[in-house]
C-alpha atoms as a PDB file:
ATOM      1  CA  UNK A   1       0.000   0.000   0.000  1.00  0.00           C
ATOM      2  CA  UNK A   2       2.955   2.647   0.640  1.00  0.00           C
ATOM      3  CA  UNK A   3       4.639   1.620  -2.431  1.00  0.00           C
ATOM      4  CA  UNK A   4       1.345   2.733  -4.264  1.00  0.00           C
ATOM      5  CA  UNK A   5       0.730   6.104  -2.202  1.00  0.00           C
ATOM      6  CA  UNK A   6       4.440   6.029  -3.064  1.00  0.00           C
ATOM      7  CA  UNK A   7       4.646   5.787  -6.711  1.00  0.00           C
ATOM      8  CA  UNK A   8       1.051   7.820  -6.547  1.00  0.00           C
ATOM      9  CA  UNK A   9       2.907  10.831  -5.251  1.00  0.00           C
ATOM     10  CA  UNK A  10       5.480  10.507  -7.459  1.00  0.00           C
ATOM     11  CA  UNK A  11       3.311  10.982  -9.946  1.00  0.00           C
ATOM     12  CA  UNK A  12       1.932  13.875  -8.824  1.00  0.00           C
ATOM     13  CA  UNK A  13       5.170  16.011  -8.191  1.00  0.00           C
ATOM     14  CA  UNK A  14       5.945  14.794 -12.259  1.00  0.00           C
ATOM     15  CA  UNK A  15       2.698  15.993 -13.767  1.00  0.00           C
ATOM     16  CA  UNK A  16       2.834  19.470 -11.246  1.00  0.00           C
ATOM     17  CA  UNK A  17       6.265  20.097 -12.457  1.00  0.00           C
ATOM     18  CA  UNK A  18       5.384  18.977 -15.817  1.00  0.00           C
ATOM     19  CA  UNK A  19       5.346  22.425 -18.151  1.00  0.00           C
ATOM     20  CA  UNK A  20       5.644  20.707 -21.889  1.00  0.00           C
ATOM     21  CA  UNK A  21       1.770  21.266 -22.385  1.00  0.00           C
ATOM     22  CA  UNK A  22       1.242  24.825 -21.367  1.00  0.00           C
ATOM     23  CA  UNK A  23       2.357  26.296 -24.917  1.00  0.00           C
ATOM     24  CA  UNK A  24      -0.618  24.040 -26.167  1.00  0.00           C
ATOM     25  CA  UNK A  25      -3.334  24.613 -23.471  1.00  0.00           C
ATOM     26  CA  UNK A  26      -2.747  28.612 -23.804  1.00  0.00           C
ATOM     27  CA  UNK A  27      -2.729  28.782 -27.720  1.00  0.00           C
ATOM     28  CA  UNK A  28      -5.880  26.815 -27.297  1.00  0.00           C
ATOM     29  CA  UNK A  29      -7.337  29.555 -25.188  1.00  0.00           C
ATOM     30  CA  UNK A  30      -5.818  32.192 -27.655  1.00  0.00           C
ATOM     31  CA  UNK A  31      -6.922  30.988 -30.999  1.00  0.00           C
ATOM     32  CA  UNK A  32     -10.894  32.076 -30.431  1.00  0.00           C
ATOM     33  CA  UNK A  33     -10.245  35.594 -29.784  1.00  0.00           C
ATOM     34  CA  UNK A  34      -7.280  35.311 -32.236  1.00  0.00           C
ATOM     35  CA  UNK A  35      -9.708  34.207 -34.923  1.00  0.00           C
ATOM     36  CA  UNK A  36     -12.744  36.476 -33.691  1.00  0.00           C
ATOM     37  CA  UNK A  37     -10.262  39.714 -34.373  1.00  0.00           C
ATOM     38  CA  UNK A  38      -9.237  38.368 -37.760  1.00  0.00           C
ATOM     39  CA  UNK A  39     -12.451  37.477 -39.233  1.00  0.00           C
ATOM     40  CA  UNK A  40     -13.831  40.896 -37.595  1.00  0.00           C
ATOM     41  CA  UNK A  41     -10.941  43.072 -39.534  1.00  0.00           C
ATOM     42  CA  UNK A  42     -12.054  40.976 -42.342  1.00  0.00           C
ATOM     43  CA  UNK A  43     -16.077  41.872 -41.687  1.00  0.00           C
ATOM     44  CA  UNK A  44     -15.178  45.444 -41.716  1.00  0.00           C
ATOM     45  CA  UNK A  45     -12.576  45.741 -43.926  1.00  0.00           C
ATOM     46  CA  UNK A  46     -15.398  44.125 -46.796  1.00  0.00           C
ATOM     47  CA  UNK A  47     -18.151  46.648 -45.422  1.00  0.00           C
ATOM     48  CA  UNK A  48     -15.781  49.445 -45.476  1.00  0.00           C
ATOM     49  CA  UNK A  49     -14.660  49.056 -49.042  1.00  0.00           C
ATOM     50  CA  UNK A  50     -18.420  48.786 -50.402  1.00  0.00           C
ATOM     51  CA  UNK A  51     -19.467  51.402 -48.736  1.00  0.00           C
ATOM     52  CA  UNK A  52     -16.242  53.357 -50.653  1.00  0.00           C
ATOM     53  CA  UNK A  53     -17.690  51.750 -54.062  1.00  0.00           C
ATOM     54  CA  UNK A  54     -21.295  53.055 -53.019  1.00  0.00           C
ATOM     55  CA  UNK A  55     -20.066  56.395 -52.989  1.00  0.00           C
ATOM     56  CA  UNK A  56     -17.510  56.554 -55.713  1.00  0.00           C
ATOM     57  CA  UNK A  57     -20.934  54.891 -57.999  1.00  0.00           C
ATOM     58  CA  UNK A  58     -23.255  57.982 -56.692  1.00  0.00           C
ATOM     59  CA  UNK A  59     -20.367  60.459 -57.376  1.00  0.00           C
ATOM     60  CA  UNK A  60     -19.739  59.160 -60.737  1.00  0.00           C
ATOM     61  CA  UNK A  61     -24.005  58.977 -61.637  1.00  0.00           C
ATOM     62  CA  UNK A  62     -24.165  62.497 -60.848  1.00  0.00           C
ATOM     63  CA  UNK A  63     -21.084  63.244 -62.550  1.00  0.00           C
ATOM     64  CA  UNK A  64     -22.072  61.398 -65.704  1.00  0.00           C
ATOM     65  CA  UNK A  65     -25.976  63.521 -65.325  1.00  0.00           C
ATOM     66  CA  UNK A  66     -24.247  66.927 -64.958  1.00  0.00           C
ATOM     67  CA  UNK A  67     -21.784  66.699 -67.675  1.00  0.00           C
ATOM     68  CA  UNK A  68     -24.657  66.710 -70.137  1.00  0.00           C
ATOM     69  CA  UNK A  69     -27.434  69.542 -71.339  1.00  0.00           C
ATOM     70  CA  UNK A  70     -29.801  66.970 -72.542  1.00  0.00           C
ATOM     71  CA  UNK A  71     -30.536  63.459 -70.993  1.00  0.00           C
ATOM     72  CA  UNK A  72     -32.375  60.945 -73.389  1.00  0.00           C
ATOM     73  CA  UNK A  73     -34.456  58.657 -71.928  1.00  0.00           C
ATOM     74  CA  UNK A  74     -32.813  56.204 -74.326  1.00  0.00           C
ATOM     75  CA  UNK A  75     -29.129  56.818 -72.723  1.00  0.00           C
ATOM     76  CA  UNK A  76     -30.529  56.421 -69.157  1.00  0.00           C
ATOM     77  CA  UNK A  77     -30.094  52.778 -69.607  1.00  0.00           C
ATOM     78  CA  UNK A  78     -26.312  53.236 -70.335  1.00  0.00           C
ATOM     79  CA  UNK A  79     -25.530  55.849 -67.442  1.00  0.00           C
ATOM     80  CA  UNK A  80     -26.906  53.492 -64.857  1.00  0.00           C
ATOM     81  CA  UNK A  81     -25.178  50.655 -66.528  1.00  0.00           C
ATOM     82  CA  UNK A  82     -21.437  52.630 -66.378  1.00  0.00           C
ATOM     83  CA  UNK A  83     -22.855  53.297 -62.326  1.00  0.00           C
ATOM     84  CA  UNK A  84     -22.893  49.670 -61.964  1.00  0.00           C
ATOM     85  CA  UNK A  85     -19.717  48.354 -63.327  1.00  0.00           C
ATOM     86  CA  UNK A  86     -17.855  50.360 -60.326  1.00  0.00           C
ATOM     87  CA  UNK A  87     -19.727  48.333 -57.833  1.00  0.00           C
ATOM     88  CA  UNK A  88     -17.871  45.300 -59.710  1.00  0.00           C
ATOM     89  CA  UNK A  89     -17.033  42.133 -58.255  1.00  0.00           C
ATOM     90  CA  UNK A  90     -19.674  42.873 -55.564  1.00  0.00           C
ATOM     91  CA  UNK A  91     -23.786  42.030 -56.261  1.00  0.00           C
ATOM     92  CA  UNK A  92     -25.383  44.112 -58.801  1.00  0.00           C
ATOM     93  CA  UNK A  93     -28.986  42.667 -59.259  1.00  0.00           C
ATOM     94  CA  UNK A  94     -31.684  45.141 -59.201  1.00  0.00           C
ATOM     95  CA  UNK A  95     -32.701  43.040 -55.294  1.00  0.00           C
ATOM     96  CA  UNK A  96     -29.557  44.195 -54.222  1.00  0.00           C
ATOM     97  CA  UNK A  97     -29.066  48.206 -55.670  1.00  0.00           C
ATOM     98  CA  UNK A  98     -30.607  50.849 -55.941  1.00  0.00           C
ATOM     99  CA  UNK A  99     -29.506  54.072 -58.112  1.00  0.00           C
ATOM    100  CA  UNK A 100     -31.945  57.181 -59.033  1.00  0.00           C
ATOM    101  CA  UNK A 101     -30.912  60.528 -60.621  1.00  0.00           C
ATOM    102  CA  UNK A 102     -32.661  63.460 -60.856  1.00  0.00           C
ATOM    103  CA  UNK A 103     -33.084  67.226 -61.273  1.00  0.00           C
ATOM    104  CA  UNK A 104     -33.961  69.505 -58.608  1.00  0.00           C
ATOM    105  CA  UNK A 105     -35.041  73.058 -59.397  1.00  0.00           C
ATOM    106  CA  UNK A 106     -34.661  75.356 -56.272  1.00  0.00           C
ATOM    107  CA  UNK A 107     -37.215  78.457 -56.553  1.00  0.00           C
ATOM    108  CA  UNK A 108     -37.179  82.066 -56.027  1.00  0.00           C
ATOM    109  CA  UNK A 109     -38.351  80.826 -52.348  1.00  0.00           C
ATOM    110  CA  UNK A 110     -35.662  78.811 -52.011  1.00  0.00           C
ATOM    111  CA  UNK A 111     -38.070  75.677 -52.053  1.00  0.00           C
ATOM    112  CA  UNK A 112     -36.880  72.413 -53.732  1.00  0.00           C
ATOM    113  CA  UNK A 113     -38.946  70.321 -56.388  1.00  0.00           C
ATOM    114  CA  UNK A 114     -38.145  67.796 -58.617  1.00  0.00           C
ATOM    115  CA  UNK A 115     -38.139  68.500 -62.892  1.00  0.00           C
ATOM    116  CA  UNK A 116     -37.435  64.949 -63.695  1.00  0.00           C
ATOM    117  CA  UNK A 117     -36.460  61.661 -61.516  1.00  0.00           C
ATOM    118  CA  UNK A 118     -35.081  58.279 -63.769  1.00  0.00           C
ATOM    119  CA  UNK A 119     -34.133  54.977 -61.936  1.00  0.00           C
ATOM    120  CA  UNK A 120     -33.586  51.396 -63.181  1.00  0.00           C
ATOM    121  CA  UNK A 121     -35.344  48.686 -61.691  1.00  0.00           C
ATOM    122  CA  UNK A 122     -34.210  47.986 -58.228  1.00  0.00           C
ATOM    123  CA  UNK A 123     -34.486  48.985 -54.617  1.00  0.00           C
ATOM    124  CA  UNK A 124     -35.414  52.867 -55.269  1.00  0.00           C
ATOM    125  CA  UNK A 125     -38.513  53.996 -57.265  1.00  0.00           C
ATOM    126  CA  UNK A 126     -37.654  57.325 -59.411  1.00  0.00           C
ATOM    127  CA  UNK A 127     -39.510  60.197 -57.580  1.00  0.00           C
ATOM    128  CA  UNK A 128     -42.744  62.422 -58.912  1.00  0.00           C
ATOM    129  CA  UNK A 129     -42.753  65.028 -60.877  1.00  0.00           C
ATOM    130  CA  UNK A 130     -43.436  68.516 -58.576  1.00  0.00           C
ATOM    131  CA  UNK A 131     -42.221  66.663 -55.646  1.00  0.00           C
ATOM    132  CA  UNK A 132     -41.259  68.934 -52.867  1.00  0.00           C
ATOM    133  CA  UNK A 133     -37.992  67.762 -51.461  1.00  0.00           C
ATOM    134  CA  UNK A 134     -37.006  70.937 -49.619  1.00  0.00           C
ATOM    135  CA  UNK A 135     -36.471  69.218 -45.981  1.00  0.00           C
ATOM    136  CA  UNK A 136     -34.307  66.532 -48.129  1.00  0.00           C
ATOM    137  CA  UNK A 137     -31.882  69.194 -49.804  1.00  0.00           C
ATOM    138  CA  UNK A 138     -28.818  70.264 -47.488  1.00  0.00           C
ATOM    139  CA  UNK A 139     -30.167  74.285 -46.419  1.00  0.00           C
ATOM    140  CA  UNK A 140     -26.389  75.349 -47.781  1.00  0.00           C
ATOM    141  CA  UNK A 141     -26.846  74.215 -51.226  1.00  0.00           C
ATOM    142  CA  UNK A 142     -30.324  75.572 -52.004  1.00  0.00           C
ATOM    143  CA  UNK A 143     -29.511  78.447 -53.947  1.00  0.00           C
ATOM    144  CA  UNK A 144     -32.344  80.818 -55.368  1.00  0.00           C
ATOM    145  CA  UNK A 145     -32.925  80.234 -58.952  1.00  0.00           C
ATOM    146  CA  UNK A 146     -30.931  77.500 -60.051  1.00  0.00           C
ATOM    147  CA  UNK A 147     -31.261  73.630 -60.415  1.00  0.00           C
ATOM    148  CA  UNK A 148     -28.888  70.797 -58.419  1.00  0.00           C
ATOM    149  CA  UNK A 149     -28.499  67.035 -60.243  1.00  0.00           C
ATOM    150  CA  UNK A 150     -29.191  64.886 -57.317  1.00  0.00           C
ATOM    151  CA  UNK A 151     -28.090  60.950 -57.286  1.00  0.00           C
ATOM    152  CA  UNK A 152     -29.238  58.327 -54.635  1.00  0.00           C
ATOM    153  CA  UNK A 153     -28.471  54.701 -54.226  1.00  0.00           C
ATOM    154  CA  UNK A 154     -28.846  52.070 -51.892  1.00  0.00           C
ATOM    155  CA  UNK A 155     -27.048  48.891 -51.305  1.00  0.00           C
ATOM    156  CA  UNK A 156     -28.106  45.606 -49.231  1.00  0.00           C
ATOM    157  CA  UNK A 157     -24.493  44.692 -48.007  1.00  0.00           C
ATOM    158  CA  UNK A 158     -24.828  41.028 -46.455  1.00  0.00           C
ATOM    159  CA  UNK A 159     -21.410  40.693 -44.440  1.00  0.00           C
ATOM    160  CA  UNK A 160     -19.653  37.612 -45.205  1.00  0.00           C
ATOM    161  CA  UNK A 161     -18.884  37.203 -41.604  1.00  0.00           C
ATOM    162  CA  UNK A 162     -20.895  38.274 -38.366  1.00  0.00           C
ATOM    163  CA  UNK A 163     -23.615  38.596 -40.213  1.00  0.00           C
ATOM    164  CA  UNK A 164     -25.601  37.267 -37.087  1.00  0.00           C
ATOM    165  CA  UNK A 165     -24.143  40.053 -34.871  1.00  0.00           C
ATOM    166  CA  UNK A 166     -25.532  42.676 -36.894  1.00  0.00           C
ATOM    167  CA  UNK A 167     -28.924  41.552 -38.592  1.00  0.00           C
ATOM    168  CA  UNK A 168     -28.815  39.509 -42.299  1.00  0.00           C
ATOM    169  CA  UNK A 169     -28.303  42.990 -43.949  1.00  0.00           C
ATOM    170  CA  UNK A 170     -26.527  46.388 -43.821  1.00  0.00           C
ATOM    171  CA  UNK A 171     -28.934  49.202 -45.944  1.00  0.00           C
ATOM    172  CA  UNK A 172     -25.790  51.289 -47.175  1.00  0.00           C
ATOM    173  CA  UNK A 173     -27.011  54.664 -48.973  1.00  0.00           C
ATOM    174  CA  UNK A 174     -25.295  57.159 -50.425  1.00  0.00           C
ATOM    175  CA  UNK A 175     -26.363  60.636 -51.431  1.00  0.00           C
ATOM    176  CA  UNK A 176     -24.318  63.395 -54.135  1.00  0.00           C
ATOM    177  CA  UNK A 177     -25.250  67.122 -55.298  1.00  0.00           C
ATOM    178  CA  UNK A 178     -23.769  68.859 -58.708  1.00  0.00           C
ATOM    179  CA  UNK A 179     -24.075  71.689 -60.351  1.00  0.00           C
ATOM    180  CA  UNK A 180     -25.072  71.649 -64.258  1.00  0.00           C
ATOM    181  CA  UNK A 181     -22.122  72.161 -66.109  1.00  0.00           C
ATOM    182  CA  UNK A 182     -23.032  72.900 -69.700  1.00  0.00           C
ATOM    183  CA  UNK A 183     -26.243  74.626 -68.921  1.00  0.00           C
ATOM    184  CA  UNK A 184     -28.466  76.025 -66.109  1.00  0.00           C
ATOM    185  CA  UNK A 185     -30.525  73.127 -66.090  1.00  0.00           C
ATOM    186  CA  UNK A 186     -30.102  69.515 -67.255  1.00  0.00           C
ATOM    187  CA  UNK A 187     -33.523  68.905 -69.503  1.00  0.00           C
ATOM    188  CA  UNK A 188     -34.694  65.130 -70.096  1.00  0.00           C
ATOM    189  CA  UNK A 189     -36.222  64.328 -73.446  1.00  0.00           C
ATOM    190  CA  UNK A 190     -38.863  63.169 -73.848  1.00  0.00           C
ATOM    191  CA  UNK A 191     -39.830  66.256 -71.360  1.00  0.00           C
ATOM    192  CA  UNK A 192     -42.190  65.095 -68.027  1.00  0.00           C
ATOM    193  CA  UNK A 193     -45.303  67.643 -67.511  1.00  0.00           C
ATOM    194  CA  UNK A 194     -43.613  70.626 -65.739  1.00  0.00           C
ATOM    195  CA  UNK A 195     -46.172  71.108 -63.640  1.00  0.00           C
ATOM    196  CA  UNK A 196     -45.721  74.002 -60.774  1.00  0.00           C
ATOM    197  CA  UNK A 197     -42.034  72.693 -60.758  1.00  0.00           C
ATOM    198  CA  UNK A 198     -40.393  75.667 -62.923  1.00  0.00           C
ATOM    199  CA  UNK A 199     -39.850  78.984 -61.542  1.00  0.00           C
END
């Protein structure tokens, strides 16, 4: 019986002393949060760079919109098509974007109201004709007597990671004012009713 309390303690004072194993047990600890931070940086690294596409695609719409005195229904198609190919590799399917342009006359009262509104099919509808959109327009911007070309989009960003965390989808949007640049107003042809819309 004392030779097996004997050999009993023995073992004991080797496994105490023992310290091959504890490289093991604490990377085994590690690795979880070590993974959790890396697929994070990866989660927001993703969302960050769409987000940086969303905007560089509603810059470039409004860009495309302002550079022109006449917008043809017929070349709408092609404007939002050149919009989309920045958003490449990530999901372009109408379920997925949204993209609407439009032009915004600002009157004598400094009130804001839509001349014409075009969007693709997809997650935004184009706006109606006479629309007041005064409390939408930045105050700053709405200068007496002129007109503002005024792109919106949306984007359903599913994170490839976390996506649990923070709901099956992230509604990214993305909002950009210019100035005509060929003329005082960008017309579209064939030309909406004007309505109450001009000044």
């Amino acid at each position: 019986m004392t030779k097996l309390l004997s050999s009993l303690r023995s073992l004991a004072c080797r496994f105490r002393d023992d310290r091959r194993g504890v490289a093991i047990v604490e990377f085994a600890f590690v690795l979880p949060i070590m993974l959790t931070l890396y697929l994070g940086c990866v989660a927001v690294t993703i969302g960050v760079s769409t987000d940086r596409k969303l905007s560089l695609l509603t810059h470039s719409l409004a860009d495309l919109v302002a550079q022109d005195d006449t917008i043809m229904s017929t070349e709408t198609d092609d404007i939002f098509l050149a919009a989309k190919a920045i958003m490449m590799p990530y999901d372009v399917t109408p379920s997925e974007i949204g993209m609407r342009v439009q032009s915004v006359r600002i009157k004598a009262d400094r009130t804001a109201c839509v001349e014409w509104s075009v969007a693709p099919t997809g997650l935004l509808a184009a706006r109606s004709v006479n629309e007041n959109v005064t409390s939408t327009i930045p105050d700053d911007i709405r200068v007496a007597d002129t007109t503002l070309i005024w792109a919106e989009t949306q984007y359903n960003y599913r994170p490839v990671v976390g996506g649990e965390l923070v709901g099956t989808l992230l509604e990214l949007k993305s909002q950009n004012f210019m100035r005509p640049r060929l003329t005082d107003a960008v017309a579209f042809s064939p030309d909406p009713d004007p309505g109450d819309c001009p000044l």
